[in-house]
PDB file of N, CA and C in Angstrom:
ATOM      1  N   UNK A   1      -0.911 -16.944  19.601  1.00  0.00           N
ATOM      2  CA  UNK A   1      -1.060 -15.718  18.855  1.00  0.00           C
ATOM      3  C   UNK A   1       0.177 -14.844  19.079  1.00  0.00           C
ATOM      4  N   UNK A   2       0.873 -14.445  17.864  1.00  0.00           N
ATOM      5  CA  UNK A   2       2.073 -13.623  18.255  1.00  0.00           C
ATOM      6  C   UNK A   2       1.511 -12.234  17.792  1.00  0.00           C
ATOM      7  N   UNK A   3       2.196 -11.116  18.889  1.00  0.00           N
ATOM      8  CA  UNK A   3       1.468 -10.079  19.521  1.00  0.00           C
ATOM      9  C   UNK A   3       2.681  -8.962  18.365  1.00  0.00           C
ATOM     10  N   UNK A   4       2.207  -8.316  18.057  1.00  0.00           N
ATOM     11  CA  UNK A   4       2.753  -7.321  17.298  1.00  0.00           C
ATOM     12  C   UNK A   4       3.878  -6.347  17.991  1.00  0.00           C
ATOM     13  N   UNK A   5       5.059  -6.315  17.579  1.00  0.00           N
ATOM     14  CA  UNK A   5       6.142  -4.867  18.726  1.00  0.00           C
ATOM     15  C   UNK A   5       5.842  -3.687  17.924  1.00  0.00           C
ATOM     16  N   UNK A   6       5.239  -3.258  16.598  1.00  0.00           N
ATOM     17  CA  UNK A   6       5.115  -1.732  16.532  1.00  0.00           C
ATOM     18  C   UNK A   6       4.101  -1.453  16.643  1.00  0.00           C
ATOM     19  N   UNK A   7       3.878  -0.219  17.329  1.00  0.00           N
ATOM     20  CA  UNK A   7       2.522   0.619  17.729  1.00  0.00           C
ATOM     21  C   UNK A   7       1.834   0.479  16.519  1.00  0.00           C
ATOM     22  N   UNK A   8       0.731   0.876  16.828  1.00  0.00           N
ATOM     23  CA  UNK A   8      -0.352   0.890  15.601  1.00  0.00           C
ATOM     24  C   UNK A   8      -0.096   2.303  15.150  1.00  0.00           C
ATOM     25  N   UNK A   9      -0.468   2.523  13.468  1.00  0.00           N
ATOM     26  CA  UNK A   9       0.063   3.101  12.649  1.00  0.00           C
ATOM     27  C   UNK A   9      -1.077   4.657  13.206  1.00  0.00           C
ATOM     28  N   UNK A  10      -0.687   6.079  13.273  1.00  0.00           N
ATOM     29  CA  UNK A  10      -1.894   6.670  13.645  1.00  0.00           C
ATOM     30  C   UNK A  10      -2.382   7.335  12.595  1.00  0.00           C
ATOM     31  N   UNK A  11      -3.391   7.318  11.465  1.00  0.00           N
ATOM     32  CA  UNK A  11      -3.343   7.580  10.480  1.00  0.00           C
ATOM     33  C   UNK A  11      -3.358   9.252  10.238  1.00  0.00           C
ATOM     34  N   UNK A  12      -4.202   9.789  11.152  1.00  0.00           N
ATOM     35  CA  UNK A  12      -4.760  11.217  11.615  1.00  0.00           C
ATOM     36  C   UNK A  12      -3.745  12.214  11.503  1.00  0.00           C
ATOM     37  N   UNK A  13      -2.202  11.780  12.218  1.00  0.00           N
ATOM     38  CA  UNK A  13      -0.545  12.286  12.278  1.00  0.00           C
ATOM     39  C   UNK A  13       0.178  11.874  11.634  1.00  0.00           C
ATOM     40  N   UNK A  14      -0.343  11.259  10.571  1.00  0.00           N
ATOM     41  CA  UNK A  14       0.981  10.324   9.791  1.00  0.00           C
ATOM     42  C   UNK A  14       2.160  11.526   8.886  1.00  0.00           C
ATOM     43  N   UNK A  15       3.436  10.969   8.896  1.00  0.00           N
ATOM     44  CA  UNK A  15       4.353  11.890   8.208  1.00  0.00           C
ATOM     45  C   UNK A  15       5.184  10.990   7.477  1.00  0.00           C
ATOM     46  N   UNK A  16       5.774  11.344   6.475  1.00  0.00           N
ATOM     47  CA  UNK A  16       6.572  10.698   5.061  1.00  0.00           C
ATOM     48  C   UNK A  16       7.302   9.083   5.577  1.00  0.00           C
ATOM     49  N   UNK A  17       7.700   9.924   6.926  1.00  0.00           N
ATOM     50  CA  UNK A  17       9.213   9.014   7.626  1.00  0.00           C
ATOM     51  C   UNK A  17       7.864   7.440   8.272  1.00  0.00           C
ATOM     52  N   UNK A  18       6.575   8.001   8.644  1.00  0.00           N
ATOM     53  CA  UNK A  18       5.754   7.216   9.751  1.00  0.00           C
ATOM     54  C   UNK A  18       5.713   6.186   8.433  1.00  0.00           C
ATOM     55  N   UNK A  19       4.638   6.969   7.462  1.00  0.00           N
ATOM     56  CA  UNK A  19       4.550   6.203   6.100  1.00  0.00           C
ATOM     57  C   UNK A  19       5.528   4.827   5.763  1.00  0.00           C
ATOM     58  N   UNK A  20       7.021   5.180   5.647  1.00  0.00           N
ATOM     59  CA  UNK A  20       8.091   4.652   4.748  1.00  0.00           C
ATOM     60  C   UNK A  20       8.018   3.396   5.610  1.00  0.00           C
ATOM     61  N   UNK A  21       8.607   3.922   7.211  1.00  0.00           N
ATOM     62  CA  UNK A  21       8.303   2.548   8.136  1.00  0.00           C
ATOM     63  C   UNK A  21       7.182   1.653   7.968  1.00  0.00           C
ATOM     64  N   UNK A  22       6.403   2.470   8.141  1.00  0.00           N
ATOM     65  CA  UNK A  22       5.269   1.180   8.334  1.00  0.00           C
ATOM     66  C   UNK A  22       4.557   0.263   7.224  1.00  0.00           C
ATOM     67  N   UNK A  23       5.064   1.068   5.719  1.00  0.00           N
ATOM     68  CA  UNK A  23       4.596   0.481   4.563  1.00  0.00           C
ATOM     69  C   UNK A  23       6.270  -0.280   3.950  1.00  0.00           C
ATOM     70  N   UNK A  24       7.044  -0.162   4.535  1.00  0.00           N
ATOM     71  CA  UNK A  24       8.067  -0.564   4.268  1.00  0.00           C
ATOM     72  C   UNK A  24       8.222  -0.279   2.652  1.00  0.00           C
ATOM     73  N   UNK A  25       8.379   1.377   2.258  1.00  0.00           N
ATOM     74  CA  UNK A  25       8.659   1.727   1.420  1.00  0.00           C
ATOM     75  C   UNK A  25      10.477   1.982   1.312  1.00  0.00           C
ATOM     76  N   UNK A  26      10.894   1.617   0.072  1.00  0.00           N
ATOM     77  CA  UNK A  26      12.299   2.384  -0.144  1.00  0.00           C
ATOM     78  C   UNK A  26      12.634   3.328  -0.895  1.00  0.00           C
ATOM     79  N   UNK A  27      12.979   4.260  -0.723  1.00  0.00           N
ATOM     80  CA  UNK A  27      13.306   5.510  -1.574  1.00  0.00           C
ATOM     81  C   UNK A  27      12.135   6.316  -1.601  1.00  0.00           C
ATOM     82  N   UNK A  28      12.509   7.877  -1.903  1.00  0.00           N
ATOM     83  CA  UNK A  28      11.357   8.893  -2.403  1.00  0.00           C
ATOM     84  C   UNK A  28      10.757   8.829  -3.689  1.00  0.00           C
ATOM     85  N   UNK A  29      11.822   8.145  -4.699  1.00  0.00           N
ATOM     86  CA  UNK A  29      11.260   8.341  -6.471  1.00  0.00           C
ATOM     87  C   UNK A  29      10.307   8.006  -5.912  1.00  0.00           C
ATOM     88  N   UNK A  30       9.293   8.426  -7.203  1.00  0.00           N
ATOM     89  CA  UNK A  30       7.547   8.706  -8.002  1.00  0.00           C
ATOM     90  C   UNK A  30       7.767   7.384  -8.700  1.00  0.00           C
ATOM     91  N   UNK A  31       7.365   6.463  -9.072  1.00  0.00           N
ATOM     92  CA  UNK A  31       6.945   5.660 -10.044  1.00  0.00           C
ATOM     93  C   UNK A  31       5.382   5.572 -10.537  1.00  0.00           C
ATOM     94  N   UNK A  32       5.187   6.932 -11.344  1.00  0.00           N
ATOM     95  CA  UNK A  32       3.754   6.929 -11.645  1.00  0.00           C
ATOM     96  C   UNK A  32       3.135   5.260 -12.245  1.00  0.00           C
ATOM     97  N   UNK A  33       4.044   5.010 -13.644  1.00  0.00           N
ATOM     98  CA  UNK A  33       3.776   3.661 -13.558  1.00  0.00           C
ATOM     99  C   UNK A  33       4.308   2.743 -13.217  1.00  0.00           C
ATOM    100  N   UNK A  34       4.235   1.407 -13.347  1.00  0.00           N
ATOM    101  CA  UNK A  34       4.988   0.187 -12.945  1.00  0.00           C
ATOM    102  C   UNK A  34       6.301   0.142 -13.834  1.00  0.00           C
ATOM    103  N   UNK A  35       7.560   0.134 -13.027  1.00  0.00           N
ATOM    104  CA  UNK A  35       8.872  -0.027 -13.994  1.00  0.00           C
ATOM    105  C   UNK A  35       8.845  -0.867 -14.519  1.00  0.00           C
ATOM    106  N   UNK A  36       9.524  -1.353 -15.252  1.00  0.00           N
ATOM    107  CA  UNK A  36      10.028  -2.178 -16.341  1.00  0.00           C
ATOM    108  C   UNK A  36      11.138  -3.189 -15.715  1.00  0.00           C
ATOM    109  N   UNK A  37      11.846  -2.111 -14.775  1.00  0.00           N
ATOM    110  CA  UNK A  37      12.984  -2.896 -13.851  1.00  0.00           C
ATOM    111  C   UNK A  37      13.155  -2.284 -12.614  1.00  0.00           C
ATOM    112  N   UNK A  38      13.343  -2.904 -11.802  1.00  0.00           N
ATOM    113  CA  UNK A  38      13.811  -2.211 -10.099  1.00  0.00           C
ATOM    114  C   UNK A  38      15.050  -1.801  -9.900  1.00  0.00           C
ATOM    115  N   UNK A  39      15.119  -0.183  -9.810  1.00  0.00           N
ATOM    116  CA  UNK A  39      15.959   0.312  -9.283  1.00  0.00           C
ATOM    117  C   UNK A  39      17.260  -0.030  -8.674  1.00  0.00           C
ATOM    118  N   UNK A  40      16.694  -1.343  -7.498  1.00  0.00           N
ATOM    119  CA  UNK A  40      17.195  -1.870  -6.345  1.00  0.00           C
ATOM    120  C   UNK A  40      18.326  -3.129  -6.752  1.00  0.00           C
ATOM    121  N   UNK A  41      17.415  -4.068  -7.027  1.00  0.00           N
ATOM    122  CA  UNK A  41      17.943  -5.045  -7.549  1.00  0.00           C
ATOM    123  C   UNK A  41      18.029  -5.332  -9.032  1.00  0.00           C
ATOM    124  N   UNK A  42      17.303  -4.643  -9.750  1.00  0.00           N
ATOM    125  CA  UNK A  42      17.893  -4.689 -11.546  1.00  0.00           C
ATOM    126  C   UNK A  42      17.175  -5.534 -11.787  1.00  0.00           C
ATOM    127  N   UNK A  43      15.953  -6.196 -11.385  1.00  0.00           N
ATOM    128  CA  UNK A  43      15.305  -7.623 -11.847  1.00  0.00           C
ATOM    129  C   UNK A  43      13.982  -7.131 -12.770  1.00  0.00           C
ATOM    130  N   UNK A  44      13.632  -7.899 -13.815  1.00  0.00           N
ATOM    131  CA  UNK A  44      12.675  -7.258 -14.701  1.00  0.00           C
ATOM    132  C   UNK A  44      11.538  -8.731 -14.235  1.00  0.00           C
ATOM    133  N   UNK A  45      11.496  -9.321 -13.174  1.00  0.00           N
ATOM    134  CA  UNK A  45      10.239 -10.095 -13.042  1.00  0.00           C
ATOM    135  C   UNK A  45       8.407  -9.115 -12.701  1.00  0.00           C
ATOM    136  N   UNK A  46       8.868  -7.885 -12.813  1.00  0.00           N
ATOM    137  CA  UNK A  46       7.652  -7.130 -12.321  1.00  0.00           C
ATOM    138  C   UNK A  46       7.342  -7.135 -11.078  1.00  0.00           C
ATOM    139  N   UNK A  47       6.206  -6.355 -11.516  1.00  0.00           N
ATOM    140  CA  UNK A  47       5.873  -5.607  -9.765  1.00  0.00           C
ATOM    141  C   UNK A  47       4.477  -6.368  -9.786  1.00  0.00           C
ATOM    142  N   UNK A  48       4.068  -5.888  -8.377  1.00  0.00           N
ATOM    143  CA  UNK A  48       3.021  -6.432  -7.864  1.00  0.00           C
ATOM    144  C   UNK A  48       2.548  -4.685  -6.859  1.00  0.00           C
ATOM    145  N   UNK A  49       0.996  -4.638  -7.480  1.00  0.00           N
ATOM    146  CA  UNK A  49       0.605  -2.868  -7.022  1.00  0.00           C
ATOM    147  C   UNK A  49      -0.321  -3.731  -5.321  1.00  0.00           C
ATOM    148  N   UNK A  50       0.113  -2.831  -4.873  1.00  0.00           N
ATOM    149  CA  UNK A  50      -0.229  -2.992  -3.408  1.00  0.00           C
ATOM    150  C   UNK A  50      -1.316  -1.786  -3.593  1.00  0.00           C
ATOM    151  N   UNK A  51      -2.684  -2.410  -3.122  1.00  0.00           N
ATOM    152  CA  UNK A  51      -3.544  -1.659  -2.885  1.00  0.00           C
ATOM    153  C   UNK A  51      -4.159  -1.220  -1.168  1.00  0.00           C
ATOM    154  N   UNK A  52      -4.726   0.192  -0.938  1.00  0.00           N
ATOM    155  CA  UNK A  52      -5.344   0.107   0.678  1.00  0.00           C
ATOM    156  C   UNK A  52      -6.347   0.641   0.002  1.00  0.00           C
ATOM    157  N   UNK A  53      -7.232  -0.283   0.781  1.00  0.00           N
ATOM    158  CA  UNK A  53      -8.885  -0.162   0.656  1.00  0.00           C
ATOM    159  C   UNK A  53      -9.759   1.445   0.913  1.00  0.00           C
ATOM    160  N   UNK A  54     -10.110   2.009   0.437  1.00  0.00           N
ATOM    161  CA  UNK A  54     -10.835   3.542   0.319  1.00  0.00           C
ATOM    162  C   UNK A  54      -9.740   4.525  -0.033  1.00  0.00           C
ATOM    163  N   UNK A  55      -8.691   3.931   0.040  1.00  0.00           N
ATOM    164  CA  UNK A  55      -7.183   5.275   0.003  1.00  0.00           C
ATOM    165  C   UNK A  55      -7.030   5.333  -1.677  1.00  0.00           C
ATOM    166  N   UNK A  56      -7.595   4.867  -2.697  1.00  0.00           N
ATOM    167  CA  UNK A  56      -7.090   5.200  -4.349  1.00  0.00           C
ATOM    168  C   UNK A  56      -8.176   3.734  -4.704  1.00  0.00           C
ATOM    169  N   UNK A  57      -8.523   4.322  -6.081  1.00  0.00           N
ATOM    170  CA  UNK A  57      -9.027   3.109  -6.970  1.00  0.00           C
ATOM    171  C   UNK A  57      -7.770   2.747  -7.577  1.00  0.00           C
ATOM    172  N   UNK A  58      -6.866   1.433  -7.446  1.00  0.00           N
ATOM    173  CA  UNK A  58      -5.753   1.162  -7.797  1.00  0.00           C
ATOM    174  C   UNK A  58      -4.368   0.646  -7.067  1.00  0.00           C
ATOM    175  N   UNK A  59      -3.679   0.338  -7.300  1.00  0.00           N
ATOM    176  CA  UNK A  59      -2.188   0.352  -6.587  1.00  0.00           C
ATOM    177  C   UNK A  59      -1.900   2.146  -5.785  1.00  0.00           C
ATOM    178  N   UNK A  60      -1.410   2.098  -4.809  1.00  0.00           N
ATOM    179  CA  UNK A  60      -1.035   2.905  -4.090  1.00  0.00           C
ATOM    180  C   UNK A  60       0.467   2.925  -3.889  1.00  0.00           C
ATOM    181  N   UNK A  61       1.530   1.502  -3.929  1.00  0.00           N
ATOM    182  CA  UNK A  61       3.004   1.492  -4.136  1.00  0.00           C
ATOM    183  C   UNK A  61       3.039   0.031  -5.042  1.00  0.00           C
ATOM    184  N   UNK A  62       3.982   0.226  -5.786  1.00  0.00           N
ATOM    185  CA  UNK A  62       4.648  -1.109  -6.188  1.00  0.00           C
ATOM    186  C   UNK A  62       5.644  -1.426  -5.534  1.00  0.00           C
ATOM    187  N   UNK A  63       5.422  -3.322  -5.625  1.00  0.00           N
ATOM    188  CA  UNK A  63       6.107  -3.797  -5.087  1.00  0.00           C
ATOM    189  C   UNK A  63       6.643  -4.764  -5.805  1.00  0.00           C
ATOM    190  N   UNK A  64       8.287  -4.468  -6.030  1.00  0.00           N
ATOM    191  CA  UNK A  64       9.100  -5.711  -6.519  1.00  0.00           C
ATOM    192  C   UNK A  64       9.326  -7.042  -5.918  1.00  0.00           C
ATOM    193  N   UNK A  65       8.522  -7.949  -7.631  1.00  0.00           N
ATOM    194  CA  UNK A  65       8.638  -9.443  -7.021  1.00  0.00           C
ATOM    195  C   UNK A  65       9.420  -9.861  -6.909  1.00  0.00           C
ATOM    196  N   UNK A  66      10.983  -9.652  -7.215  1.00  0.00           N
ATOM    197  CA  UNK A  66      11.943 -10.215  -6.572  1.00  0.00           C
ATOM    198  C   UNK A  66      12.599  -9.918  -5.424  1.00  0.00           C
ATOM    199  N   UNK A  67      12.713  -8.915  -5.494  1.00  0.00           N
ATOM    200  CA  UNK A  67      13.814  -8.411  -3.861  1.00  0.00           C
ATOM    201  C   UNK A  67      12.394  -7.958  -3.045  1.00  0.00           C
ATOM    202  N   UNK A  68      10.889  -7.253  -3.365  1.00  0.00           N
ATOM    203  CA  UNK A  68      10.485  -6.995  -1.806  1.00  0.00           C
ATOM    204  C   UNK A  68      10.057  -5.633  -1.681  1.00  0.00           C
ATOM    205  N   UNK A  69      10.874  -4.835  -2.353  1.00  0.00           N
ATOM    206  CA  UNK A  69      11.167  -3.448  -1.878  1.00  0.00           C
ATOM    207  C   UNK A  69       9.514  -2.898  -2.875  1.00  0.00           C
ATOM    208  N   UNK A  70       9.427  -1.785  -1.806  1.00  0.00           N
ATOM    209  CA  UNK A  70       8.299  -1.513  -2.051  1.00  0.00           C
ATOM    210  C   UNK A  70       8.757   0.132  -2.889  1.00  0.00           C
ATOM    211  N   UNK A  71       7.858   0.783  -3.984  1.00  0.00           N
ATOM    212  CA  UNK A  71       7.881   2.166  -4.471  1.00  0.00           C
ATOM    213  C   UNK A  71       6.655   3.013  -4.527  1.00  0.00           C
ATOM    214  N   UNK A  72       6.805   4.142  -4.042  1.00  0.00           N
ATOM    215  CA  UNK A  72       5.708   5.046  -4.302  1.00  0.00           C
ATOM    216  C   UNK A  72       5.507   5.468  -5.944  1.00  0.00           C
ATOM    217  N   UNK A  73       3.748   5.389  -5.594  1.00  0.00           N
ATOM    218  CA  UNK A  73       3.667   5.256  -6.960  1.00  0.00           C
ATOM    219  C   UNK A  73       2.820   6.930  -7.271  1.00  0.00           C
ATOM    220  N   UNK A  74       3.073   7.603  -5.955  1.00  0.00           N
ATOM    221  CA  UNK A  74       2.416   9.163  -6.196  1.00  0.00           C
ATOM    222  C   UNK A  74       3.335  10.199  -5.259  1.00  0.00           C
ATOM    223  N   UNK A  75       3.304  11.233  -5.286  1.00  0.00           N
ATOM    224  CA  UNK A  75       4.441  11.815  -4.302  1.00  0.00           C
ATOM    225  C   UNK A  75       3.812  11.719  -3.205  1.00  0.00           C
ATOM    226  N   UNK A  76       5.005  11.985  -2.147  1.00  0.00           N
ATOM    227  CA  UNK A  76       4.512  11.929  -0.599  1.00  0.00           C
ATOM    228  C   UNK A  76       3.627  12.518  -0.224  1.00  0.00           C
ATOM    229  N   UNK A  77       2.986  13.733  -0.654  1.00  0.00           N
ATOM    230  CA  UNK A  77       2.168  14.578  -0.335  1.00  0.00           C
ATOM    231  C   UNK A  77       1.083  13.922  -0.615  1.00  0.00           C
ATOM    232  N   UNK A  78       1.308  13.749  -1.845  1.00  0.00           N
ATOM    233  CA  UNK A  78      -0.482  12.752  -2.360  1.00  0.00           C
ATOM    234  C   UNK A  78      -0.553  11.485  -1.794  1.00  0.00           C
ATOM    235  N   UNK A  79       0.033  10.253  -1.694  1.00  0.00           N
ATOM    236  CA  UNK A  79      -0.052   9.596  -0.604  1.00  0.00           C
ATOM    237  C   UNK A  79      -0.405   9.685   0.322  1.00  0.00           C
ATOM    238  N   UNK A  80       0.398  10.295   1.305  1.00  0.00           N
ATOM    239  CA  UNK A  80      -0.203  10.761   2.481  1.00  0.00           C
ATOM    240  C   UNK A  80      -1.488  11.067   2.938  1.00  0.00           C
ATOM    241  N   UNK A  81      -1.907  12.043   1.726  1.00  0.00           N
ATOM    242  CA  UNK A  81      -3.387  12.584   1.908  1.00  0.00           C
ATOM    243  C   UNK A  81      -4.107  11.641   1.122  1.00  0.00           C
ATOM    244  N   UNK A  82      -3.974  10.639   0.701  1.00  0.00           N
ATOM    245  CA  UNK A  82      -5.100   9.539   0.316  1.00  0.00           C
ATOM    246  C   UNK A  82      -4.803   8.352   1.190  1.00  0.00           C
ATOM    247  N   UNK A  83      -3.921   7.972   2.052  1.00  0.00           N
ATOM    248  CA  UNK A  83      -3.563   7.366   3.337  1.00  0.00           C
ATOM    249  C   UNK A  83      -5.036   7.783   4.150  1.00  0.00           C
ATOM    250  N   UNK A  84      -4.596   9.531   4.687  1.00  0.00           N
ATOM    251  CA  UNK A  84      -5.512   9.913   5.419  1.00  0.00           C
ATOM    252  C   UNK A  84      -6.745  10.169   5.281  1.00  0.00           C
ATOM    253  N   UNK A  85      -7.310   9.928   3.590  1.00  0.00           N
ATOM    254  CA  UNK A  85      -8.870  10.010   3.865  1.00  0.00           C
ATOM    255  C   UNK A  85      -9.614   8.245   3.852  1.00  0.00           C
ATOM    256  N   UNK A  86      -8.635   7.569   4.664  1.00  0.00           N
ATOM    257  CA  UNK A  86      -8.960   6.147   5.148  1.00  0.00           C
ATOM    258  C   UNK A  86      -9.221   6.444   6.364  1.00  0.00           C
ATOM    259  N   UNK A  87      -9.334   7.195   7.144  1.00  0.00           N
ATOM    260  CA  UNK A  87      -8.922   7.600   8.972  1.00  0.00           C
ATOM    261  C   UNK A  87     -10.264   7.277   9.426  1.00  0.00           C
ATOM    262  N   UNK A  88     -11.571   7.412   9.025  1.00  0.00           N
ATOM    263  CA  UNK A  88     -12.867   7.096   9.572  1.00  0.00           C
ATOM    264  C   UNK A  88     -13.625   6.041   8.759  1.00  0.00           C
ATOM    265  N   UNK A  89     -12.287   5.295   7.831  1.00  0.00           N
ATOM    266  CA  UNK A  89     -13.425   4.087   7.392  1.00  0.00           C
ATOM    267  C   UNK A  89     -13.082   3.005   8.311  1.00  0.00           C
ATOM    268  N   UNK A  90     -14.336   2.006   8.455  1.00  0.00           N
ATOM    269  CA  UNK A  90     -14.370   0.804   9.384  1.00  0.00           C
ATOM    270  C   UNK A  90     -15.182  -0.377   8.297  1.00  0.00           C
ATOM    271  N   UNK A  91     -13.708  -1.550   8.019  1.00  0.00           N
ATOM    272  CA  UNK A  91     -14.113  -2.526   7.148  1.00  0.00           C
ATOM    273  C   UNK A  91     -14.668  -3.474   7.695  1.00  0.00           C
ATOM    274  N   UNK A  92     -15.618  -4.742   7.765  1.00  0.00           N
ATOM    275  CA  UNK A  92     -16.260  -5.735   8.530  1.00  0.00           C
ATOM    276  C   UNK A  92     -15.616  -6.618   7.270  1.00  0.00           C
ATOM    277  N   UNK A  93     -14.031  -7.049   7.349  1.00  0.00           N
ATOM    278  CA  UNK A  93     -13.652  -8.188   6.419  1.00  0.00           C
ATOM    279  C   UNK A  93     -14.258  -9.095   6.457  1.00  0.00           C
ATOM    280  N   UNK A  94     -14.877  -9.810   7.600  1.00  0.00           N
ATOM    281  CA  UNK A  94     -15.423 -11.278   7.336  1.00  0.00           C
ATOM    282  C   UNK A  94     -16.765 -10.967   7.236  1.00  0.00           C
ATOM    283  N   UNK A  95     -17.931  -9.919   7.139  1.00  0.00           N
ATOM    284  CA  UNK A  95     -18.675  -9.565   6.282  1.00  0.00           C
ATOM    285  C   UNK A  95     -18.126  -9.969   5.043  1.00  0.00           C
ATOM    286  N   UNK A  96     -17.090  -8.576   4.168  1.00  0.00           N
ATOM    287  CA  UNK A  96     -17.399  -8.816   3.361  1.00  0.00           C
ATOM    288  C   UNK A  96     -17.125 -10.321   2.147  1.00  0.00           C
ATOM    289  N   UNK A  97     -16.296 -10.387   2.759  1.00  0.00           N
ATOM    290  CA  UNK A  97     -15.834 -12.314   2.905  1.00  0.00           C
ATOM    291  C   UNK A  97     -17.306 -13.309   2.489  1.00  0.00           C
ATOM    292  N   UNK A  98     -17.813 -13.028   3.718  1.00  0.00           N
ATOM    293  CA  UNK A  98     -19.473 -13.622   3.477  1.00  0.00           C
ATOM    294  C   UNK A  98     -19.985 -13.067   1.957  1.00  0.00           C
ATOM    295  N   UNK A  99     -19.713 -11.972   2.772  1.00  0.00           N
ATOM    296  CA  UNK A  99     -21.050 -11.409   1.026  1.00  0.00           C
ATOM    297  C   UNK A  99     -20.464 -11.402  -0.162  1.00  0.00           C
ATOM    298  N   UNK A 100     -19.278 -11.567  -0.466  1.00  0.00           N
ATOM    299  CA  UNK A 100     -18.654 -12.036  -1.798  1.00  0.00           C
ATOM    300  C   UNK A 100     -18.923 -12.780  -2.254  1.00  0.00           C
ATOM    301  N   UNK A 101     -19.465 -14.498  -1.677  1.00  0.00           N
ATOM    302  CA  UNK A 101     -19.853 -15.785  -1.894  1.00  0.00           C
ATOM    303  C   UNK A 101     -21.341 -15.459  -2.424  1.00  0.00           C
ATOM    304  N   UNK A 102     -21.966 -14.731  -2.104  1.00  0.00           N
ATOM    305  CA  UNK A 102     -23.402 -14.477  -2.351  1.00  0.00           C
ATOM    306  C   UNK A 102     -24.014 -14.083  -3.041  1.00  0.00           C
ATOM    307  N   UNK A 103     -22.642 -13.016  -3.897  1.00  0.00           N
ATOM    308  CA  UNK A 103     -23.199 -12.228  -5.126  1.00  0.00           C
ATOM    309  C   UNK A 103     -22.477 -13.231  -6.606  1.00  0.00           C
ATOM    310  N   UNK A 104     -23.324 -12.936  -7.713  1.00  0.00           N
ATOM    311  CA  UNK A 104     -23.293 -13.514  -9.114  1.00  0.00           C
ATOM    312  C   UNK A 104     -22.013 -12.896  -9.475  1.00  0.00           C
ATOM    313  N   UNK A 105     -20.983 -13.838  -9.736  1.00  0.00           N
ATOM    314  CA  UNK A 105     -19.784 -13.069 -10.151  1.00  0.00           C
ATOM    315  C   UNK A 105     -19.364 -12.339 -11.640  1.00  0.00           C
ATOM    316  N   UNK A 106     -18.614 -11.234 -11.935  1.00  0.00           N
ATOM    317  CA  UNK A 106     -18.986 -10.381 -12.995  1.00  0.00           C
ATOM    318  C   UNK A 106     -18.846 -11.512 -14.554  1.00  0.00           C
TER     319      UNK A 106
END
């Protein structure tokens, strides 16, 4: 088992800079929607919306499928504060793992 070197993320204190690190975001732009092309590398293969579970119904940053680089897709402020109203949820993944198999799919 290889053991992780960065501290765990503290969601409670989190700030723009804690954010960028640990979501391995690049840059401040807003990308309300998904670009057309990346900034970064100029590639039009699309994005891929990175979602966190209770923090937004939706993508929370895009992420370009070619180079990696990740974009905020709301300003820092709003991020942040939908980051932090994740701080007292507790997921049982392999619950819900189980109970996915169990229900009639849509």
């Amino acid at each position: 088992m290889v053991k992780s070197t960065q501290s765990p993320l503290r969601v409670s204190s989190l700030k723009i800079k804690d954010l960028c690190l640990a979501f391995r975001i690049s840059g401040r732009k807003v990308f309300h929607k998904e670009p057309e092309r990346c900034p970064y590398c100029n590639s039009d293969e699309g994005f891929c919306g990175i979602e966190i579970l209770g923090a937004h119904n939706g993508p929370l940053f895009w992420e370009c499928e070619s180079c990696l680089r990740r974009l905020l897709r709301f300003t820092e402020k709003t991020t942040i504060k939908k980051v932090k109203s994740t701080n007292e949820l507790y997921y049982d993944l392999e619950k819900m793992e189980e109970d996915l198999w169990l229900e009639i799919p849509n």
